[in-house]
Protein backbone atom coordinates (compact mmCIF):
# COMPACT_ATOMS: atom_id res chain seq x y z
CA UNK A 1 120.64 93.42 94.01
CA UNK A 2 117.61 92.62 92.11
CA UNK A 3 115.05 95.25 93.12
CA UNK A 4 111.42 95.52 92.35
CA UNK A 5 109.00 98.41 93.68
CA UNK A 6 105.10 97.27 93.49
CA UNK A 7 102.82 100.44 93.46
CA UNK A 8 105.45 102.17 91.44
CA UNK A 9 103.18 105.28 89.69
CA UNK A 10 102.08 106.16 93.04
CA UNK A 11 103.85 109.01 95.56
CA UNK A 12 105.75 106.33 97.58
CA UNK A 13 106.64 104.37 94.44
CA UNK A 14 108.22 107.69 93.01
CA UNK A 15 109.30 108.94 95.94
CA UNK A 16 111.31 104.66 95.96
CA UNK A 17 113.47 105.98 92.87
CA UNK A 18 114.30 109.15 93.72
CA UNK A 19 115.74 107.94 97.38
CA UNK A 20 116.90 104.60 95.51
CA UNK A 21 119.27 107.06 92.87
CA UNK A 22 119.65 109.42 95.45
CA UNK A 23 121.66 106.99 97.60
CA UNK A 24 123.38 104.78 94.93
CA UNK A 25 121.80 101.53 96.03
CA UNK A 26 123.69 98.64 94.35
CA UNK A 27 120.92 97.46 91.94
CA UNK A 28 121.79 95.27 89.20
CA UNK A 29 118.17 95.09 88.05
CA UNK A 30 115.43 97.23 88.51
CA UNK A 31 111.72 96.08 87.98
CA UNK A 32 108.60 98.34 88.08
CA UNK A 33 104.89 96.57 88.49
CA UNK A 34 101.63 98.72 89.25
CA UNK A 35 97.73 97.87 88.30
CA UNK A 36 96.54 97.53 84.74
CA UNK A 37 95.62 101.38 85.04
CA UNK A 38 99.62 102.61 85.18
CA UNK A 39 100.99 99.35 83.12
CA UNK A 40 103.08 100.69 80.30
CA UNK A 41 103.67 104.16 81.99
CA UNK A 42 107.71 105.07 81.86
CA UNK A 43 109.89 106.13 84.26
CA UNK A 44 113.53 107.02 84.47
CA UNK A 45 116.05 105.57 86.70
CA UNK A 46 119.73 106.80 86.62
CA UNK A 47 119.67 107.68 83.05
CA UNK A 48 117.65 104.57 81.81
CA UNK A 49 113.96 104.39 81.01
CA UNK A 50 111.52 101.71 82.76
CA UNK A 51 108.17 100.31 81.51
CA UNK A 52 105.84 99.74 84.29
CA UNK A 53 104.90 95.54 83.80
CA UNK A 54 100.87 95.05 85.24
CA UNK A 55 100.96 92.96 88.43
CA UNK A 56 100.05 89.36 88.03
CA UNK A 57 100.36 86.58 89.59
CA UNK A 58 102.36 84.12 88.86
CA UNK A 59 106.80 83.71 88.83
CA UNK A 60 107.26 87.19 88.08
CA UNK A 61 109.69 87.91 91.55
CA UNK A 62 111.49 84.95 90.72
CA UNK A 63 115.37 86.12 90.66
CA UNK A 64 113.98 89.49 92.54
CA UNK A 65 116.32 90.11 95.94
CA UNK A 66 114.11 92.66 97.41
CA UNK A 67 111.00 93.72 96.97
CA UNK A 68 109.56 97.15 98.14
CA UNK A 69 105.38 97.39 98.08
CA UNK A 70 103.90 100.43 98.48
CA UNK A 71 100.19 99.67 96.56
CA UNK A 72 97.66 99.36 99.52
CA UNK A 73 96.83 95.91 102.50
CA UNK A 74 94.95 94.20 100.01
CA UNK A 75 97.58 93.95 97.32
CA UNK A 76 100.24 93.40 99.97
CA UNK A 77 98.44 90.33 101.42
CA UNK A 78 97.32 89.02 97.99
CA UNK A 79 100.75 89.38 96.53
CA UNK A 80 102.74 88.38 99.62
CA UNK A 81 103.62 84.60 98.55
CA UNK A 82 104.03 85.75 94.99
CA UNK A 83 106.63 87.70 96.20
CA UNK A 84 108.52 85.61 99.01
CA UNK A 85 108.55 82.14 97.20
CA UNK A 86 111.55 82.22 95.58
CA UNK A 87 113.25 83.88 98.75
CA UNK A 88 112.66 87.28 97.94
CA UNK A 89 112.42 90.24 100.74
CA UNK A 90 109.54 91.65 100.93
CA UNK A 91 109.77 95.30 102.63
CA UNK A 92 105.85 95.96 102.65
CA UNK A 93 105.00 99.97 102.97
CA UNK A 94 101.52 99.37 103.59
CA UNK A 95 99.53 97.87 107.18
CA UNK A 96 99.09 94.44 106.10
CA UNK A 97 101.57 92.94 108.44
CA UNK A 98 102.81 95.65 110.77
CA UNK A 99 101.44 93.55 113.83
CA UNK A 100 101.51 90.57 112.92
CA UNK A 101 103.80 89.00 115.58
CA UNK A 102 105.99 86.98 112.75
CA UNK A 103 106.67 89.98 110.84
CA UNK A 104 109.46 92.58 112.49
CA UNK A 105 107.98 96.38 112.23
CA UNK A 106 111.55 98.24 111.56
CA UNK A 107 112.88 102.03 112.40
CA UNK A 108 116.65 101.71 111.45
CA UNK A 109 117.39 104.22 113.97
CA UNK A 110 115.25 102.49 116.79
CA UNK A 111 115.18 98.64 115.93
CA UNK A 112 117.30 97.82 113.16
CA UNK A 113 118.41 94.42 114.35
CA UNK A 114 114.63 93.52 114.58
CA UNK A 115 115.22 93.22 110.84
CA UNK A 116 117.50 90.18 110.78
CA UNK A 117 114.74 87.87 112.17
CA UNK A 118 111.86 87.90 109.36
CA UNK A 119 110.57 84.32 109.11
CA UNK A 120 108.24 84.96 106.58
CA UNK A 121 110.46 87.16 104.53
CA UNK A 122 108.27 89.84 105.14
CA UNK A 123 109.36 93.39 107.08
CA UNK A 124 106.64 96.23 107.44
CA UNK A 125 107.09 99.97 107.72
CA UNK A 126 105.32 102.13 110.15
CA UNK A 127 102.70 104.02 109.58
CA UNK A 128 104.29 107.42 108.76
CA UNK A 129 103.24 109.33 111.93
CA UNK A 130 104.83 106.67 114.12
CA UNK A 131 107.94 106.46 112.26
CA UNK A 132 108.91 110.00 113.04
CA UNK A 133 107.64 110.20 116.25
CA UNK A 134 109.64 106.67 117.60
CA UNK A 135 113.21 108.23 115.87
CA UNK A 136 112.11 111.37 118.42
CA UNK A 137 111.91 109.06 121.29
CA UNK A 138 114.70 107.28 120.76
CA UNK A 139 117.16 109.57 122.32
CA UNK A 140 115.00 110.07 125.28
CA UNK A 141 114.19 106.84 125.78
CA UNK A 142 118.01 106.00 126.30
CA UNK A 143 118.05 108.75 128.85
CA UNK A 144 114.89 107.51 130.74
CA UNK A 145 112.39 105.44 130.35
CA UNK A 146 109.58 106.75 128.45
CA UNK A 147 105.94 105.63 130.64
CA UNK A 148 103.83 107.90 128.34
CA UNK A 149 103.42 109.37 125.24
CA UNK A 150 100.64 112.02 124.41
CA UNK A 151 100.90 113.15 120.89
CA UNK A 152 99.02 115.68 118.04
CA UNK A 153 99.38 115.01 114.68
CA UNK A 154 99.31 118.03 112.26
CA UNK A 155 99.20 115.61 109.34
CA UNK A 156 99.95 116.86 105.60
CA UNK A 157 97.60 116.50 102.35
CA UNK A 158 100.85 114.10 101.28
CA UNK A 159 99.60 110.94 103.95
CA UNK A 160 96.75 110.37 101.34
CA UNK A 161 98.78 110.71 98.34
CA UNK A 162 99.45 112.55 95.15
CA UNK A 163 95.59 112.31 94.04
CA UNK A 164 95.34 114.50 97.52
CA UNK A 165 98.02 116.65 96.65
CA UNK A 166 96.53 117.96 93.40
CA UNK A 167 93.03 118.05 95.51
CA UNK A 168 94.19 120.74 97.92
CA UNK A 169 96.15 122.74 95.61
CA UNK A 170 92.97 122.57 93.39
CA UNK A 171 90.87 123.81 96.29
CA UNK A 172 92.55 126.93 96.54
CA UNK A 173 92.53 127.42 92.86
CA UNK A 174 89.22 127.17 93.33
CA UNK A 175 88.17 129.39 96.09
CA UNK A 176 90.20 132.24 95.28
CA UNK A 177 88.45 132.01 91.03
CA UNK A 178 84.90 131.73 93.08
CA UNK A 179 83.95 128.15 91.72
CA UNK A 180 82.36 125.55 93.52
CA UNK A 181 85.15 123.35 95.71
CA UNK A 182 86.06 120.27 94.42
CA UNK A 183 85.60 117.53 97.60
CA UNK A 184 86.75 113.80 96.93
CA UNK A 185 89.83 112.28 99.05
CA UNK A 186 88.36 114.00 102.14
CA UNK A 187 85.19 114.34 104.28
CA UNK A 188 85.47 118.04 103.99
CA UNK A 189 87.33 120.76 102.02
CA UNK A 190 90.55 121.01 103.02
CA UNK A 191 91.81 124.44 102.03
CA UNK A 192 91.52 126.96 104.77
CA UNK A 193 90.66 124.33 107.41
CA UNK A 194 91.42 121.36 109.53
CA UNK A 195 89.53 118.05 109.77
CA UNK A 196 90.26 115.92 113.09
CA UNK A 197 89.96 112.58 111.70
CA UNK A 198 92.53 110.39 109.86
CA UNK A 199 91.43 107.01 108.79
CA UNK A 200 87.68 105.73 110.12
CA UNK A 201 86.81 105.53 113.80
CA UNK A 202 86.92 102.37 116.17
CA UNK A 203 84.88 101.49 118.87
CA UNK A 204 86.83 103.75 121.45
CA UNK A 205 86.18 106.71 119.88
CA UNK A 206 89.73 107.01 118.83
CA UNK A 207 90.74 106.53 114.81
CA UNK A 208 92.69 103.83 113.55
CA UNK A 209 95.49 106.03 112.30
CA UNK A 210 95.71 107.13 116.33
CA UNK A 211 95.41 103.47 117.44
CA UNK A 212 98.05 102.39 114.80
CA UNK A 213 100.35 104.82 116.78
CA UNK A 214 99.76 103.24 120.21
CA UNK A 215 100.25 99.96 119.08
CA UNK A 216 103.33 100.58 116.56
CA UNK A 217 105.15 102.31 118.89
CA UNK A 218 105.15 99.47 121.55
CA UNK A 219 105.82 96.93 119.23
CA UNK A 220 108.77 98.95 117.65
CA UNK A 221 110.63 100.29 120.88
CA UNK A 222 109.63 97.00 122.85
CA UNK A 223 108.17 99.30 125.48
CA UNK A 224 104.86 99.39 127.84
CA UNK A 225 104.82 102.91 126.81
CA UNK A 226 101.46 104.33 126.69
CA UNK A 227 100.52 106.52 124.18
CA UNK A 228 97.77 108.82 123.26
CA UNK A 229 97.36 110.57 119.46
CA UNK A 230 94.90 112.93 118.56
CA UNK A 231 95.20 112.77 114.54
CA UNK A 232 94.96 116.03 112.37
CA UNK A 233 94.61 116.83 108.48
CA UNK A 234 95.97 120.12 107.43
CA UNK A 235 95.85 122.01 104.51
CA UNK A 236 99.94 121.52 104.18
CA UNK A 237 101.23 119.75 100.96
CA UNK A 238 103.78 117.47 102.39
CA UNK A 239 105.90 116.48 105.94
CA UNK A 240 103.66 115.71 109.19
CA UNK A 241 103.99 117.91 112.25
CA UNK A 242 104.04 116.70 115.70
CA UNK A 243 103.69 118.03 119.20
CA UNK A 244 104.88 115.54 121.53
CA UNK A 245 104.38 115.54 126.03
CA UNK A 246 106.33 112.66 127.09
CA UNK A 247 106.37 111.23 130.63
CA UNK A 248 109.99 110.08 131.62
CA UNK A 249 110.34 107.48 135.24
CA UNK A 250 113.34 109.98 136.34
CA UNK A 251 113.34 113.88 135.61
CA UNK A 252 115.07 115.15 132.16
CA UNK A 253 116.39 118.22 132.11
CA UNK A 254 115.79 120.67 128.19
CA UNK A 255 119.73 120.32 128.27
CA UNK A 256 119.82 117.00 128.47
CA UNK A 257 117.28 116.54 125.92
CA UNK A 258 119.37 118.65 123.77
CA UNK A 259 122.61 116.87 123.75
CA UNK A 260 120.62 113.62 123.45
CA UNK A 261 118.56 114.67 120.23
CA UNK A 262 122.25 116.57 118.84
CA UNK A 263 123.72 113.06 118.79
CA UNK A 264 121.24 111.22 117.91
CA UNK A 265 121.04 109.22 114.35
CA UNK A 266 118.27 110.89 112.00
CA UNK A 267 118.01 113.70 113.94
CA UNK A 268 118.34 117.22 113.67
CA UNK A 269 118.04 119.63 116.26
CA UNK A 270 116.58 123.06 115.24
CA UNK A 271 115.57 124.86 118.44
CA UNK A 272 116.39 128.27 118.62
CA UNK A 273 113.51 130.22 119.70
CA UNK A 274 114.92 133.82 119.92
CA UNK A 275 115.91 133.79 116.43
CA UNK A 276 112.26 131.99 115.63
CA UNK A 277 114.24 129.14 114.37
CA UNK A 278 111.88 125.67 114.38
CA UNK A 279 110.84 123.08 112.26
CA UNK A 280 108.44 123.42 109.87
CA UNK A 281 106.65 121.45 106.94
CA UNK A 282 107.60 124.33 104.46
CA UNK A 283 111.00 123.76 104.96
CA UNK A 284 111.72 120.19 106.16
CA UNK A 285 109.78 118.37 102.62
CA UNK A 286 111.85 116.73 100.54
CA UNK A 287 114.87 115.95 103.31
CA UNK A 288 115.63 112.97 104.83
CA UNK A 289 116.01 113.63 108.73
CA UNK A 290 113.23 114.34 111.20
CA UNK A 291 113.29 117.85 112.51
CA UNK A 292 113.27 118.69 116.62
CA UNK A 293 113.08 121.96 118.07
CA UNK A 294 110.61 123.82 120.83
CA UNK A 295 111.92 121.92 123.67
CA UNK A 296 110.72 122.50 126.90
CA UNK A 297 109.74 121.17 130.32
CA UNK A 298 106.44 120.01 130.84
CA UNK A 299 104.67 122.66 133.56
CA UNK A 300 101.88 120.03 134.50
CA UNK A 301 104.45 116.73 135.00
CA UNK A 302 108.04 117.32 137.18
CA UNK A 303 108.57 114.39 134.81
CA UNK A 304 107.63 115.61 131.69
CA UNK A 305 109.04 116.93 128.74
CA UNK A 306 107.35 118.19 125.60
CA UNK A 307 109.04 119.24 121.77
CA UNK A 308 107.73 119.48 118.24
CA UNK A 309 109.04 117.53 115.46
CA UNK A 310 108.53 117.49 111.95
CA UNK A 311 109.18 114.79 108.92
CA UNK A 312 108.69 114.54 105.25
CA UNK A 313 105.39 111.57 105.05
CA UNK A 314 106.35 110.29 101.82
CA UNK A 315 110.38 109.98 102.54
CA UNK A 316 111.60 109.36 105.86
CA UNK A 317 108.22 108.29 106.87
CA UNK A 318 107.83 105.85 103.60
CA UNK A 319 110.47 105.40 101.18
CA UNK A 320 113.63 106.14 102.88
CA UNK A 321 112.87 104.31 105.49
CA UNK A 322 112.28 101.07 103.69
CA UNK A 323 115.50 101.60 102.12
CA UNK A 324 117.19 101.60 105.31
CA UNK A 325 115.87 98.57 106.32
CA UNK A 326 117.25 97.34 102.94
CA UNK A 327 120.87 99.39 103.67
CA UNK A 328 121.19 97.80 107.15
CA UNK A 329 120.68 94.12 105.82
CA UNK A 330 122.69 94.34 102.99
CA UNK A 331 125.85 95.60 105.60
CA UNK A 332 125.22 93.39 108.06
C-alpha cells in the first residue's frame, strides 16, 4: 500500500505511526503532509526518517492507496477531492462526513462490512466517545435489543489533543509552585476539577459532542436506539471513561452479560469487584481494547443493565480504529 497520514505532527497523526509499525501494515510508501507550521518536521517510521511535505492542493495523492486525515472538518472537506480523485481511500478521523448518508461511519467490531460500500471513497471514524461505547454494546445488543442508552462521559485532557495534554500537566506544575494558572484549550482550569461541557451547546441544551453520540450510534449499529450523554472533562491525561444504563426489550441477566462481553471482539472483561479489580484510565492508555468491568443490574429498570468501560481516545478511539477499517478492506 501507498499510505499517507494528513495532520501527521498532531496526537492522532503520531499516535497513526506508532499503531501503523505496531501492527506491520504492508506499506510500500509512506507519505507525511501537515500545515506550513509542522512542514519539514521529521519523524521516524520503522527505522527510516520522514519529512513532513506542507499540504497543498494539487496531484499530490496521486499513486496514494489510502489516505488517513486526522487535521480538523475544514481541512477534511477542503482536501476531500484532492484526495479521492485518483481513487484513493480516504479514512477521514475528523466530523466532516460522519453523517453524511453517502459516507459509511465504521466500528470494525460493530459494522465492518458498512466499509465495502463507500461511493465517494470516503469512510469516517466516530467520534471517540461513541466508538468505545458502540464496541460495549455490541455484545449486548446480540443478546437483546438495546431500546436505550443513557451514558456519562468522564472524558480525558487527550480528546483535545497534545496542546491539552501539556496544558493540564502545566496546571499542576503550576498550582503546586503558587503561580498564576495557565487557562487556554479550556473554559476553566482543569487541574483539580471537572467542567461539564465538551464541544459548544445546541439549541436543546445538550452539547454537540453528546448529540454526536446519539446520532453516531444509530447510524453505526443501524438501531432506533435512543441515547442520552451527559459529556465530562477530567483532569485525566489520556483514555475516556464511561458509565453506561442500557435498556434491553427482554431481561439480561450480569452472567449473561459476562459471557457476552468475554467473547466479544475488542473487548476485555475486567470485573472483579472483591479484589477492586476495574478499568481505569491510569491503566488502560496506550492499549488497544476497550475495558468492561462493574457490571450490574439496573435497580430502577427489570430491563436494565448498567457497566463502566474505559478506552484509550487517541488509539482505539482514533488511530487504531481507522486502521482497522483499513485491515478489514485490505482482507476482504
Amino acid at each position: 500500500m501507498n499510505v499517507a497520514i494528513v495532520g501527521a505532527s498532531g496526537a492522532v497523526g503520531q499516535e497513526f505511526l506508532k499503531v501503523l509499525e505496531e501492527r506491520k501494515f504492508p506499506i510500500e510508501q509512506l507519505t507525511l503532509f501537515g500545515s506550513s507550521r509542522s512542514a519539514g518536521t521529521e519523524y521516524t517510521f520503522c527505522g527510516k526518517t520522514y519529512v513532513v511535505q506542507e499540504l497543498r492542493h494539487g496531484d499530490c495523492f496521486k499513486g496514494m492507496n489510502i489516505v488517513f486525515t486526522s487535521a480538523g472538518a475544514s481541512v477534511s472537506k477542503e482536501y476531500a477531492e484532492d484526495i479521492t480523485r485518483y481513487g484513493a481511500l480516504m479514512i477521514d478521523n475528523s466530523s466532516a462526513f460522519r453523517m453524511d448518508k453517502d459516507v459509511p461511519l465504521v466500528v470494525p467490531e460493530v459494522n465492518a462490512e458498512d466499509a465495502k460500500l463507500c461511493p465517494r471513497g470516503i469512510i469516517a471514524n466516530p467520534n471517540c466517545t461513541t466508538t468505545q461505547m458502540v464496541v460495549a454494546l455490541k455484545p449486548i445488543e446480540d443478546l437483546s435489543h438495546i431500546k436505550r442508552v443513557h451514558v456519562s462521559t468522564y472524558q480525558a485532557a487527550s480528546g483535545a489533543g497534545a496542546a491539552a495534554m501539556a496544558e493540564l500537566e502545566q496546571q499542576y506544575y503550576e498550582i503546586i509552585n503558587n503561580k498564576p494558572v495557565t487557562v487556554n484549550k479550556f473554559a476553566y482550569q482543569l487541574a483539580y476539577n471537572l467542567i461539564p461541557q465538551i464541544d459548544v451547546f445546541t439549541e436543546n441544551g445538550y452539547t454537540k459532542e453528546e448529540m454526536k453520540m446519539y446520532h453516531e450510534t444509530r447510524k453505526i449499529m443501524h438501531s432506533d436506539v435512543e441515547v442520552s450523554a451527559t459529556c465530562v472533562r477530567v483532569p485525566s491525561l489520556r483514555a475516556h471513561s464511561e458509565s453506561v444504563w442500557v435498556e434491553t426489550e427482554k431481561p439480561i441477566t450480569v452472567e449473561m452479560a459476562r459471557k457476552a462481553f468475554e467473547s466479544a471482539e475488542g473487548i476485555v472483561l475486567l470485573d472483579n469487584p472483591e479484589k477492586k479489580e476495574y478499568p481505569m484510565p491510569l491503566f488502560v492508555a496506550g492499549k488497544n481494547p476497550v475495558y468492561v468491568g462493574r457490571i450490574r443490574q439496573d435497580l430502577a429498570n427489570p430491563n436494565g443493565l448498567t457497566f463502566w468501560c474505559v478506552g484509550d481516545q487517541i488509539k482505539k478511539g482514533a488511530a487504531l480504529n481507522a486502521v482497522q477499517i483499513a485491515e478489514y478492506l485490505i482482507k476482504k
